[in-house]
C-alpha atoms as a PDB file:
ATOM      1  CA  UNK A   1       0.000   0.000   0.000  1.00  0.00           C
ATOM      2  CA  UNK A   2       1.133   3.535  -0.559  1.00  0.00           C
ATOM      3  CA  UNK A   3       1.651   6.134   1.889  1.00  0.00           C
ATOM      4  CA  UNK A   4       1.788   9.837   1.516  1.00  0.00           C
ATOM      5  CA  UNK A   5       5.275  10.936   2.909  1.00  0.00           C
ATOM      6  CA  UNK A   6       4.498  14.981   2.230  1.00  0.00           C
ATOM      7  CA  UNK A   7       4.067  17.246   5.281  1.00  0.00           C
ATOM      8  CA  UNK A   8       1.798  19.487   3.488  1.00  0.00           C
ATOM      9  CA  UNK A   9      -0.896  19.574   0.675  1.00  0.00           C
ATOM     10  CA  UNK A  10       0.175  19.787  -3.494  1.00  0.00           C
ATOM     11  CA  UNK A  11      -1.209  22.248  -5.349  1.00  0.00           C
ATOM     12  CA  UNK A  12      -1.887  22.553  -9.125  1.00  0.00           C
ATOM     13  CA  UNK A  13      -1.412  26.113 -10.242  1.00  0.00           C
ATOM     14  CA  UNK A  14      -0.365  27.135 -13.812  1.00  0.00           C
ATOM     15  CA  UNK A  15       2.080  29.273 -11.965  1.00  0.00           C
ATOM     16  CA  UNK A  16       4.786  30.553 -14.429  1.00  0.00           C
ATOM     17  CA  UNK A  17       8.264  29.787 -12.665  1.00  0.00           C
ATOM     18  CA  UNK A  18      12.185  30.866 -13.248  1.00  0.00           C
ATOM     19  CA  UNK A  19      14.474  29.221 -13.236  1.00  0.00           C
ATOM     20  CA  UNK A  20      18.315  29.811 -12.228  1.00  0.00           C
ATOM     21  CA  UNK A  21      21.468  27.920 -12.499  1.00  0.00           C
ATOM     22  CA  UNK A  22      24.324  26.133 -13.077  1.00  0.00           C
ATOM     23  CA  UNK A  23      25.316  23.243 -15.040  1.00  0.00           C
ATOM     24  CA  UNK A  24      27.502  20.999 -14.083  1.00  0.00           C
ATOM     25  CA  UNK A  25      30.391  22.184 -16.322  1.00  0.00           C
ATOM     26  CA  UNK A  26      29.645  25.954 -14.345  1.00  0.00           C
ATOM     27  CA  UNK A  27      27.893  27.462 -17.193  1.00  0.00           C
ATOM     28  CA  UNK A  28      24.876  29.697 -16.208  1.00  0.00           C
ATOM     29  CA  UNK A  29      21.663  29.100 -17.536  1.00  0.00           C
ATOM     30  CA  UNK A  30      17.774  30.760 -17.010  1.00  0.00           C
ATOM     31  CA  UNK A  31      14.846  29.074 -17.794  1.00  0.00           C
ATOM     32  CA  UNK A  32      10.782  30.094 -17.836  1.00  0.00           C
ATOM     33  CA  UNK A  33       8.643  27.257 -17.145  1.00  0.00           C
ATOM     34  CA  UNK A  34       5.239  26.325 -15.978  1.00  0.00           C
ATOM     35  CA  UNK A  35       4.936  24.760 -12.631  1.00  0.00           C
ATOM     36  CA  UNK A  36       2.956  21.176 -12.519  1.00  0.00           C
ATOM     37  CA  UNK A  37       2.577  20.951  -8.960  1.00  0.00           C
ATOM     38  CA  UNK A  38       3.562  22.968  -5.907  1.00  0.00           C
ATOM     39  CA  UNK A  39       3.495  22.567  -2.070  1.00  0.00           C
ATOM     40  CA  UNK A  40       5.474  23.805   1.223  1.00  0.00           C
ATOM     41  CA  UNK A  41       8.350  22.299   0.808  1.00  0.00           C
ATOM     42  CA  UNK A  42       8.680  21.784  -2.819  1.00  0.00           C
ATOM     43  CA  UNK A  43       7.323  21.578  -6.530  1.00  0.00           C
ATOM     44  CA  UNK A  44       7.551  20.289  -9.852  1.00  0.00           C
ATOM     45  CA  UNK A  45       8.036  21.482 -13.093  1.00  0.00           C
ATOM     46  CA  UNK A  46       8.357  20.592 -16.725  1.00  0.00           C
ATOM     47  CA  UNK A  47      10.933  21.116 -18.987  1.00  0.00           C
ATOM     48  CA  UNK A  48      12.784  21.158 -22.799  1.00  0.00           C
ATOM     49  CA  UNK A  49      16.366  21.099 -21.006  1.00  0.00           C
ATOM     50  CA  UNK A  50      17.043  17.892 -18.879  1.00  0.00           C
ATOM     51  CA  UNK A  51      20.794  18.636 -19.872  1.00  0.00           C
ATOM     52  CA  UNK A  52      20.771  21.179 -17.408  1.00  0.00           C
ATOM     53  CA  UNK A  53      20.218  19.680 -14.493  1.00  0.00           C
ATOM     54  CA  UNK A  54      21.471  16.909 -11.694  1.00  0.00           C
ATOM     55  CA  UNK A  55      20.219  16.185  -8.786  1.00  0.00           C
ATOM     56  CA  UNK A  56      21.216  17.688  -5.915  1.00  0.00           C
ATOM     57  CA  UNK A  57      22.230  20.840  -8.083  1.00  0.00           C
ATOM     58  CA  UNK A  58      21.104  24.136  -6.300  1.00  0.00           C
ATOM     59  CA  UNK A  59      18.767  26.556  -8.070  1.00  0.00           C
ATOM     60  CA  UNK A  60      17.246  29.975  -7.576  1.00  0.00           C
ATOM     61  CA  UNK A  61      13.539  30.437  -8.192  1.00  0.00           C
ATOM     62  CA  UNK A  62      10.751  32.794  -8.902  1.00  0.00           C
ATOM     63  CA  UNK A  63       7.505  32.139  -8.957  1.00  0.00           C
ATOM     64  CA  UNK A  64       5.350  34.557 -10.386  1.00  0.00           C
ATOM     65  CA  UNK A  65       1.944  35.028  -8.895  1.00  0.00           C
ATOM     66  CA  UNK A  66      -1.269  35.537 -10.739  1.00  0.00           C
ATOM     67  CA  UNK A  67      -2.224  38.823 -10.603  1.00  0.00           C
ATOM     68  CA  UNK A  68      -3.269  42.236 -12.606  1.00  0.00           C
ATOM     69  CA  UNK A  69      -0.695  43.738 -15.306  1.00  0.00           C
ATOM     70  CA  UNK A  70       0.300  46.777 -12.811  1.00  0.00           C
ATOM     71  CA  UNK A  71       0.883  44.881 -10.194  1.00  0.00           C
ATOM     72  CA  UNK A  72       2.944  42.199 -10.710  1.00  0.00           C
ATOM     73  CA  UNK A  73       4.120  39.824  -7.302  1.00  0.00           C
ATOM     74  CA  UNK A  74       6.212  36.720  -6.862  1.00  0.00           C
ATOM     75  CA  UNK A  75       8.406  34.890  -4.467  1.00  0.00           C
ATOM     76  CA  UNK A  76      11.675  33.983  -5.053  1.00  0.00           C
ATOM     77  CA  UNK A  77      13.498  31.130  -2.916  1.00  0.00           C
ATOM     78  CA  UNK A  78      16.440  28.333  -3.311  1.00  0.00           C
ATOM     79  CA  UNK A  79      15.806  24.916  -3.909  1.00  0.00           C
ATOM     80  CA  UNK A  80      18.147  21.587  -5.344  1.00  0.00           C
ATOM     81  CA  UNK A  81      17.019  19.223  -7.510  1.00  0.00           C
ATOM     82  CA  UNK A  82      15.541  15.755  -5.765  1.00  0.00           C
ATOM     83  CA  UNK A  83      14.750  14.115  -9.371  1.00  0.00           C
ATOM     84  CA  UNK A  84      14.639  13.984 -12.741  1.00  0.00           C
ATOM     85  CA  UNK A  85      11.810  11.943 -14.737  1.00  0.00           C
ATOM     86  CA  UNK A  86      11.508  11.628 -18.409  1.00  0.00           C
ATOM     87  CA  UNK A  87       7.884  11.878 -18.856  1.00  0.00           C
ATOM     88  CA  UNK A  88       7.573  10.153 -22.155  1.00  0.00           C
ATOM     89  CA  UNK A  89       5.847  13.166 -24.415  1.00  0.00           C
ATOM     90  CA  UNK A  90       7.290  14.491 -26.929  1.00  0.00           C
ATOM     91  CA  UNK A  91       7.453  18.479 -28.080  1.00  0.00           C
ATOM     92  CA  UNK A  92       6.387  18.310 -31.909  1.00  0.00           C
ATOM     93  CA  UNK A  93       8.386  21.795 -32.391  1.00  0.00           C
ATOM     94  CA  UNK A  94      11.786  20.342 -30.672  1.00  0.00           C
ATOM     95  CA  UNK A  95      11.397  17.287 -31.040  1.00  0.00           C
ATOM     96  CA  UNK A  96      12.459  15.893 -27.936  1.00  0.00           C
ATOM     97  CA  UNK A  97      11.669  14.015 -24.630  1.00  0.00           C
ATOM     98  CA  UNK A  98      10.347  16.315 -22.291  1.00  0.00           C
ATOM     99  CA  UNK A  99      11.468  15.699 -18.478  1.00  0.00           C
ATOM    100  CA  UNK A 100       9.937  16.307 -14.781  1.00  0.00           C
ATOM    101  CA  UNK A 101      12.213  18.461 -12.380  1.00  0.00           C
ATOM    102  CA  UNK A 102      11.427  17.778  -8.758  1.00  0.00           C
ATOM    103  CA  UNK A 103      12.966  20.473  -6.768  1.00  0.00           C
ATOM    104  CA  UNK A 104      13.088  20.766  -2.285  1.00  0.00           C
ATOM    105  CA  UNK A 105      12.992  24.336  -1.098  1.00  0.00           C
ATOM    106  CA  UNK A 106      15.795  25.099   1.212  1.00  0.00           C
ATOM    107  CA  UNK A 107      14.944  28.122   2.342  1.00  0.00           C
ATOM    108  CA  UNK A 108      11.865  30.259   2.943  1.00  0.00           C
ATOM    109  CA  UNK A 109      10.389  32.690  -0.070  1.00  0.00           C
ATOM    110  CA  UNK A 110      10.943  36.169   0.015  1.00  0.00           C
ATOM    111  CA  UNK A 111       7.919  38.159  -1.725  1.00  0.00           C
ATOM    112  CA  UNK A 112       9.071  40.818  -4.582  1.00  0.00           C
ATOM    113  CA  UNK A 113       7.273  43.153  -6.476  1.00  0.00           C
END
């Protein structure tokens, strides 16, 4: 049987999210991509780029809230990568496997505007 080892609730916002980093050869990269799910103490995300990333490889995010034009919010945290899972579709444009970035938060957001 399967147990549910999160401390908190997942969301499912279509919560825009950027993404920087580092690869592992030390080049910096930034990346825009939707958020699939989101709670407390982590999320997941989908992405073009599985190149880019390792696990345990430590990002900076910013999630953008929903909001009106003039004012626009987000919060903006670290994380590391906890896994990386091909998720078997295809991008017809690119032509290539998309993946699924699980990511930890390791520290708590700080709300911009």
């Amino acid at each position: 049987m399967w147990h549910e080892r999160r401390n908190s609730q997942r969301r499912f916002p279509d919560y825009l999210l950027e993404i920087e980093g580092k690869i592992q050869h030390g080049q910096m990269f930034q990346e825009r991509a939707i958020l699939v799910n989101i709670s407390a103490g982590g999320a997941q995300f989908t992405t073009l780029y599985k190149e880019r990333y390792y696990v345990g490889q430590p990002l900076q995010t910013t999630i953008f809230l929903p909001g009106r034009q003039e004012v626009k919010g987000g919060m903006k945290t670290m994380a590391h990568v906890i896994r990386i899972d091909e998720n078997g579709e295809h991008s017809p444009q690119a032509r290539v496997a998309q993946a699924n970035i699980s990511i930890n938060f390791t520290e708590p957001f700080h709300l911009m505007r």
